[in-house]
N, C-alpha and C. Protein backbone atom coordinates (compact mmCIF):
# COMPACT_ATOMS: atom_id res chain seq x y z
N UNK A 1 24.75 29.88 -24.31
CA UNK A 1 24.66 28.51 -23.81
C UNK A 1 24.17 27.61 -24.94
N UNK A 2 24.83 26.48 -25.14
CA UNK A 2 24.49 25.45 -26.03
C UNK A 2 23.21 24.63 -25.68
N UNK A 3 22.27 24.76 -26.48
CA UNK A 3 20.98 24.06 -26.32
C UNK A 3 20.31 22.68 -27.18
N UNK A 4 19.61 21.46 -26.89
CA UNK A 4 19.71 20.54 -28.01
C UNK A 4 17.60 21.14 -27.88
N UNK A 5 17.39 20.73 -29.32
CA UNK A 5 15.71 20.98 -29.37
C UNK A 5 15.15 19.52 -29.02
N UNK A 6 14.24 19.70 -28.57
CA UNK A 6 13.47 18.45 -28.02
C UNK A 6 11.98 18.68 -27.58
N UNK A 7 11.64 17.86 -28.05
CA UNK A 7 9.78 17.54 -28.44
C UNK A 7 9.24 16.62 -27.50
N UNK A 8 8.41 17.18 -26.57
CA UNK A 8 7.84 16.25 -25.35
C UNK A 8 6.51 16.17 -25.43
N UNK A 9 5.95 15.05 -25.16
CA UNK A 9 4.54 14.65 -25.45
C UNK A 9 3.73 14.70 -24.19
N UNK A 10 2.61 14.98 -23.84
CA UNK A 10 1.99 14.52 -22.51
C UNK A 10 0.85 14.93 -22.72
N UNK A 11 0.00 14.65 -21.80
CA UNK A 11 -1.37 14.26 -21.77
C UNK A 11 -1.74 13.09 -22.60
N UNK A 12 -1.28 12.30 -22.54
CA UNK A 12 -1.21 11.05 -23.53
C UNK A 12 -1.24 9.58 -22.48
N UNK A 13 -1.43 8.34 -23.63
CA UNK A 13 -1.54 7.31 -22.62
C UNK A 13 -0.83 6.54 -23.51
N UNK A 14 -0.26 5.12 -22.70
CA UNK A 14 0.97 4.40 -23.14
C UNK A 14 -0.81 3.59 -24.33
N UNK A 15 -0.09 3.10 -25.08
CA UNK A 15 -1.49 2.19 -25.77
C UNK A 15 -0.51 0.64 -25.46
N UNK A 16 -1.25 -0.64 -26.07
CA UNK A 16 -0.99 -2.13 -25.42
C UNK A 16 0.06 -2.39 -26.57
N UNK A 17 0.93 -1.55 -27.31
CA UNK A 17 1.75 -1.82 -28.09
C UNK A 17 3.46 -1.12 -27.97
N UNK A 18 3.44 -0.45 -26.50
CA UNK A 18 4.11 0.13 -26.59
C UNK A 18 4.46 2.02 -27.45
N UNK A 19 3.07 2.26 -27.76
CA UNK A 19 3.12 3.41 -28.04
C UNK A 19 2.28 4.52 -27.33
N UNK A 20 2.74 5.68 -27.35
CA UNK A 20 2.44 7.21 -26.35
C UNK A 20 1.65 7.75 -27.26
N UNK A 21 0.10 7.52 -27.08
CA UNK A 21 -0.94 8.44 -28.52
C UNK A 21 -1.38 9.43 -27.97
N UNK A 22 -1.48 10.21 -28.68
CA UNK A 22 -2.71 11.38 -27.97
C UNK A 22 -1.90 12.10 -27.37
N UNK A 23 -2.91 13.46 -26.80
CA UNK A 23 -2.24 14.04 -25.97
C UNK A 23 -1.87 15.49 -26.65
N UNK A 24 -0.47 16.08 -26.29
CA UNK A 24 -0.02 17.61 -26.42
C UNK A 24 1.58 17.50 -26.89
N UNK A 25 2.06 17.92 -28.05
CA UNK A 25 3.51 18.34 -28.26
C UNK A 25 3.78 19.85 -28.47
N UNK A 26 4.74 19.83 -27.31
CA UNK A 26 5.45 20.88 -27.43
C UNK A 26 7.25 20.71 -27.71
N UNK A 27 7.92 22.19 -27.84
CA UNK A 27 9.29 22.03 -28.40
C UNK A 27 10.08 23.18 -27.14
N UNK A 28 10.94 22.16 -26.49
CA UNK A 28 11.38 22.81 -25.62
C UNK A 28 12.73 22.86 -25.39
N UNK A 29 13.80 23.90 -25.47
CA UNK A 29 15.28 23.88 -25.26
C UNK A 29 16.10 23.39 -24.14
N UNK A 30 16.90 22.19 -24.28
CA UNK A 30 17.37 21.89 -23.39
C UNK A 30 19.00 22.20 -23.00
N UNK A 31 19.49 22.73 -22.44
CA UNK A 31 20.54 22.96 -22.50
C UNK A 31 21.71 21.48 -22.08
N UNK A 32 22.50 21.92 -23.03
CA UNK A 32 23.45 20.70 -23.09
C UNK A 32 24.23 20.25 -21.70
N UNK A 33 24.08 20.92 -20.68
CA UNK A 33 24.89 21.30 -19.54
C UNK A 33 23.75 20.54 -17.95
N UNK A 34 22.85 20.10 -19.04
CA UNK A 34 21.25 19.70 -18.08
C UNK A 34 21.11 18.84 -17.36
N UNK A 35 21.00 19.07 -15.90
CA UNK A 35 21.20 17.81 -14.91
C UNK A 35 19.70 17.30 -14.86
N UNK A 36 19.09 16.31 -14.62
CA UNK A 36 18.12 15.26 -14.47
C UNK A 36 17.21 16.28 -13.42
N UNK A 37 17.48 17.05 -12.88
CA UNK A 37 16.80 18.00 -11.96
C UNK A 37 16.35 19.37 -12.96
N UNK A 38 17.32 20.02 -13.68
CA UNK A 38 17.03 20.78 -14.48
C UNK A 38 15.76 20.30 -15.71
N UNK A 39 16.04 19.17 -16.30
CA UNK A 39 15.21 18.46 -17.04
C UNK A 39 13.86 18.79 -16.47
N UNK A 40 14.02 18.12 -15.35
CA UNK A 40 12.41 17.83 -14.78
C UNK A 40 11.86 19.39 -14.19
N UNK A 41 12.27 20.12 -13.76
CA UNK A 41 11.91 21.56 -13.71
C UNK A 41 11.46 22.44 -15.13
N UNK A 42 12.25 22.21 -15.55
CA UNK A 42 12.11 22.36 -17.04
C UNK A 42 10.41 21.63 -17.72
N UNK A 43 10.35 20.71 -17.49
CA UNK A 43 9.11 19.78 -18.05
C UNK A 43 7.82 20.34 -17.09
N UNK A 44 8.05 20.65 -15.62
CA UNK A 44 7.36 21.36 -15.13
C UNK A 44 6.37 22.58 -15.54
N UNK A 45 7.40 23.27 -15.70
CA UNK A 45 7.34 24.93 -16.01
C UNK A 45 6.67 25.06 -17.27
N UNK A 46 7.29 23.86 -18.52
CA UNK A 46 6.28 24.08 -20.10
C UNK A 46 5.20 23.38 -19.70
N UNK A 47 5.21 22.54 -18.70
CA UNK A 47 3.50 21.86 -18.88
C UNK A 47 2.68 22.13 -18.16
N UNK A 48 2.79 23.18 -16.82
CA UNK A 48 2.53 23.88 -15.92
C UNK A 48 2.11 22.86 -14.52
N UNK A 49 2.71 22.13 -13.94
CA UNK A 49 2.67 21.65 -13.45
C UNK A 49 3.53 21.92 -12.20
N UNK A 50 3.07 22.16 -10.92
CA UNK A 50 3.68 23.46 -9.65
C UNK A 50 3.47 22.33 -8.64
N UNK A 51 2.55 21.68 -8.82
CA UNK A 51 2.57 20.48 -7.01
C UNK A 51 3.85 19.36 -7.13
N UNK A 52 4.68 19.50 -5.86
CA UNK A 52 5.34 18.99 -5.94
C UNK A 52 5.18 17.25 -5.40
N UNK A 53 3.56 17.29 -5.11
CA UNK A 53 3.39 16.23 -4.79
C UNK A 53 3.01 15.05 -6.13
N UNK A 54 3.05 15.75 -7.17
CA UNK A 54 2.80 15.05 -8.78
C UNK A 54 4.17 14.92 -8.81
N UNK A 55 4.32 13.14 -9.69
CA UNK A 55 5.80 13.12 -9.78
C UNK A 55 6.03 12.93 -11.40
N UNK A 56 6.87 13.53 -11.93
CA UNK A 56 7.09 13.59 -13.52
C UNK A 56 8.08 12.30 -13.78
N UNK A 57 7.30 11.39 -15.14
CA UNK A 57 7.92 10.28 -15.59
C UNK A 57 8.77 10.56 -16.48
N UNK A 58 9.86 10.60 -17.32
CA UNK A 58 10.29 10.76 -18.66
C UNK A 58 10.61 9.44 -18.97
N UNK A 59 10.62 9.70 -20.25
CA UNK A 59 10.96 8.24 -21.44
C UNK A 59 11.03 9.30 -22.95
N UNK A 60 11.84 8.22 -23.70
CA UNK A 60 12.24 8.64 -24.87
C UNK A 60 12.52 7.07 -25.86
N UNK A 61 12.08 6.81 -26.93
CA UNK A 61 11.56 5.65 -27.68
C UNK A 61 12.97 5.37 -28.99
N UNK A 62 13.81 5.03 -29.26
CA UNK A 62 14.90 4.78 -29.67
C UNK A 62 14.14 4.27 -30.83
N UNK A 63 13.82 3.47 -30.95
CA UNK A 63 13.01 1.99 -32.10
C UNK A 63 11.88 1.50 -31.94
N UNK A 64 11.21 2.02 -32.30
CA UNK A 64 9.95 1.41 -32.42
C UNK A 64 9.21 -0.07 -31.32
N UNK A 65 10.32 -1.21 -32.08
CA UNK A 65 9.99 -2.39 -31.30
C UNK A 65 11.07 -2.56 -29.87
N UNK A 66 11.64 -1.72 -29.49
CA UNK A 66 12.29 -1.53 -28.28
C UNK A 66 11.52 -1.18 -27.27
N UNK A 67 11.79 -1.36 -25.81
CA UNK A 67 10.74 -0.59 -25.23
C UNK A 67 11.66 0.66 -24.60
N UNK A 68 10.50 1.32 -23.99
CA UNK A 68 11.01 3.21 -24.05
C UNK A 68 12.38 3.10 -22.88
N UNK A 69 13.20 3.78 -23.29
CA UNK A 69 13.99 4.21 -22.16
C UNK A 69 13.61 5.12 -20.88
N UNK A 70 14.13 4.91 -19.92
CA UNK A 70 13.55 5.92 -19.02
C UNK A 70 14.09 6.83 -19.00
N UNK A 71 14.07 7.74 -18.45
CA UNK A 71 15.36 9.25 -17.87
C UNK A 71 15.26 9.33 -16.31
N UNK A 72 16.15 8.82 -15.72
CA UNK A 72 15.65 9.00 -14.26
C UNK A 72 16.65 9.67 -13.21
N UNK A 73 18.20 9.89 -14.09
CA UNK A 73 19.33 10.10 -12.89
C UNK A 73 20.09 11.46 -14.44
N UNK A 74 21.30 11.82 -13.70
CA UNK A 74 22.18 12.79 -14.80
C UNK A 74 22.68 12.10 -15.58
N UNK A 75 22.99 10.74 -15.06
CA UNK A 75 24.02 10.26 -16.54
C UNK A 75 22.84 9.70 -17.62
N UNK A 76 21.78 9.34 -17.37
CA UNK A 76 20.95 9.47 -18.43
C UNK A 76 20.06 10.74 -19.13
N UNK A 77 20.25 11.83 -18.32
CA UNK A 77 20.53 13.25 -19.10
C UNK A 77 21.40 13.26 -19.92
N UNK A 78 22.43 13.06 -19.77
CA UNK A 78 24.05 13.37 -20.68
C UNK A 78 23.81 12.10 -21.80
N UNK A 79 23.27 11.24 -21.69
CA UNK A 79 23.34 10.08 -22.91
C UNK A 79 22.34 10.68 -23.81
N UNK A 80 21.10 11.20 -23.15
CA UNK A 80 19.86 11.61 -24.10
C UNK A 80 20.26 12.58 -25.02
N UNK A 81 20.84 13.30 -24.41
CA UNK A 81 21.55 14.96 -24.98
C UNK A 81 22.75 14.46 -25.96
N UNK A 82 23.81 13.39 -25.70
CA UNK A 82 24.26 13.07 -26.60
C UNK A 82 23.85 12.18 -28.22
N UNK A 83 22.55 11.35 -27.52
CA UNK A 83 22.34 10.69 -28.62
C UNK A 83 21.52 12.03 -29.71
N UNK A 84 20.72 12.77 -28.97
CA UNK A 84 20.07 13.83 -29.78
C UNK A 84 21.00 14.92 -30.69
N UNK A 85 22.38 15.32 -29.98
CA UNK A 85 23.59 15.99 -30.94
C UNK A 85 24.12 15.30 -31.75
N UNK A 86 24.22 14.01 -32.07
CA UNK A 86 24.57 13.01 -33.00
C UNK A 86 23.18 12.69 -34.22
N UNK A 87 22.03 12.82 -33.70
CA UNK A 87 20.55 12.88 -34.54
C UNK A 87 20.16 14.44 -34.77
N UNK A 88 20.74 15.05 -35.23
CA UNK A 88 20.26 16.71 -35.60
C UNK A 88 19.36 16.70 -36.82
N UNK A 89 18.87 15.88 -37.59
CA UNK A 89 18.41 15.60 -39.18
C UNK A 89 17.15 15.56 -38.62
N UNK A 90 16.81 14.89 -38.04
CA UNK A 90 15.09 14.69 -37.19
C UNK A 90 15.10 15.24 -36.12
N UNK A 91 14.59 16.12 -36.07
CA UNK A 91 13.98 17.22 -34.75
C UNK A 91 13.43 16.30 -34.27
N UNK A 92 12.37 15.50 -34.34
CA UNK A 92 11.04 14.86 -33.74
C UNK A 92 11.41 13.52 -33.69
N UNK A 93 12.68 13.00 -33.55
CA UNK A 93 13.75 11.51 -33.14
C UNK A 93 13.65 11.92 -31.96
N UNK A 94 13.42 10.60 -30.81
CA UNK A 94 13.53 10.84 -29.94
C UNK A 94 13.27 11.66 -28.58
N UNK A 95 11.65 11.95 -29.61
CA UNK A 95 11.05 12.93 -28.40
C UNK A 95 10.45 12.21 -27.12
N UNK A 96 10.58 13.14 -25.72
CA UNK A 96 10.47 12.51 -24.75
C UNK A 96 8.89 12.21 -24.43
N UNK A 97 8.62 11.36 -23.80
CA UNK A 97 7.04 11.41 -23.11
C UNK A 97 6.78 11.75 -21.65
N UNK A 98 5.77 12.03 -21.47
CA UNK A 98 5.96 13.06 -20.30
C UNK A 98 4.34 12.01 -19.63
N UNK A 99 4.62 11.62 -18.47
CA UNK A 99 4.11 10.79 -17.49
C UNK A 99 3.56 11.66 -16.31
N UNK A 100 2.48 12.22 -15.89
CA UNK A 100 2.71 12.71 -14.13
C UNK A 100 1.67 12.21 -13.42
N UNK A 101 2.32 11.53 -12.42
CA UNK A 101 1.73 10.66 -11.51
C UNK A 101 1.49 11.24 -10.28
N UNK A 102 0.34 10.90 -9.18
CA UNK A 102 -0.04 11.20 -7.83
C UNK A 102 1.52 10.43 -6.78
N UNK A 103 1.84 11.10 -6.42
CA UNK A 103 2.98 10.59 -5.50
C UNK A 103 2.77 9.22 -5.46
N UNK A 104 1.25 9.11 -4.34
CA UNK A 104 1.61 7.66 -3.64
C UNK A 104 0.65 6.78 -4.88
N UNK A 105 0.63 7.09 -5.79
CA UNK A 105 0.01 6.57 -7.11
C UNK A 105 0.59 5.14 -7.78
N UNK A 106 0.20 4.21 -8.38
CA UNK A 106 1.22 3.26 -8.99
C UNK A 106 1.91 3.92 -10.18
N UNK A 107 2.74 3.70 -10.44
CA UNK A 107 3.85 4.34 -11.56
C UNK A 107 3.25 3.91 -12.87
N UNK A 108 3.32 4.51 -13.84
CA UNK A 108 2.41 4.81 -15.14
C UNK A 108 3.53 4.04 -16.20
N UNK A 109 3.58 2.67 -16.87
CA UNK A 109 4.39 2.26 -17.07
C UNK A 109 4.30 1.38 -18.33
N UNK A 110 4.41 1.88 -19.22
CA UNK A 110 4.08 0.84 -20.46
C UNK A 110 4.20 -0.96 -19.97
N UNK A 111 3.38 -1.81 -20.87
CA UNK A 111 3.59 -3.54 -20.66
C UNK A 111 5.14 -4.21 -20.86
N UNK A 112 5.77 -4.40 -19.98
CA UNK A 112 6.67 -5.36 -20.08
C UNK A 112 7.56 -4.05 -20.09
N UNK A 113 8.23 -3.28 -19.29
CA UNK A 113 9.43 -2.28 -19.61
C UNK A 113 9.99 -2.59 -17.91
N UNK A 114 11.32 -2.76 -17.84
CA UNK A 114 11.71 -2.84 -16.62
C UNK A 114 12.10 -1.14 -16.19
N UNK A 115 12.62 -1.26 -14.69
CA UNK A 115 12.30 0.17 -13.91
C UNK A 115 13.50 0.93 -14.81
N UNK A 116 15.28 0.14 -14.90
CA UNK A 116 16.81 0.69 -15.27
C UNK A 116 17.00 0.70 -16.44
N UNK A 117 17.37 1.69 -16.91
CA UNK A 117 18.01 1.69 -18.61
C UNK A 117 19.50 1.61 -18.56
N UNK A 118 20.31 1.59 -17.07
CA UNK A 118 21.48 1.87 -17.42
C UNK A 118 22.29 0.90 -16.17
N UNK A 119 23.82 0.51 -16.10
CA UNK A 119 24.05 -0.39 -15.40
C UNK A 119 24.95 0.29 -14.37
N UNK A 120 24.33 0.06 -13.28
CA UNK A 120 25.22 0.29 -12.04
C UNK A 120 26.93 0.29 -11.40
């Protein structure tokens, strides 16, 4: 099975500039074939996280002065996975950040980032 490498951050906090400091990186295989459900099971399992009442955020940072993309459905699985097979030179381009929130919690959300990265 074809796999892309990818570097996820968590235990970390957004800072007032748009950046994810601190915290834990790990390097985890994603397979190219990876639905938005697989992803997040996946992010589970390396960060050990089993209540299904914690809800997992992803984002991934393109540019610096951009704000983060989210990952929230499959077709933004399949864009992440593509932009990362097109960036093979930097392992550590585009690593994801890893968010986990109390269900009925407010959503953990860097300043000024809207909810959609992608158009309906």
């Amino acid at each position: 099975m074809d796999e892309v490498c990818v570097f996820i951050n968590f235990n970390s906090q957004w800072d007032g500039t748009l950046r994810y400091v601190g915290g834990e990186l790990k390097g985890i295989l994603v397979p190219k074939t990876a639905t938005y459900v697989d992803l997040i099971q996946l992010v589970r399992s390396v960060i050990g996280i089993s209540r299904l009442d914690m809800t997992i955020v992803t984002r991934y940072v393109v540019e610096p002065e951009l704000p983060p993309v989210r990952i929230q459905c499959d077709a933004d699985v399949k864009f992440y996975i593509q932009l990362k097979k097109k960036d093979v030179h930097v392992l550590s381009k585009f690593l994801i950040t890893i968010d986990v929130l109390e269900e009925s919690g407010a959503e953990a959300m860097p300043p000024d980032v809207g909810e959609s990265n992608h158009i309906d």
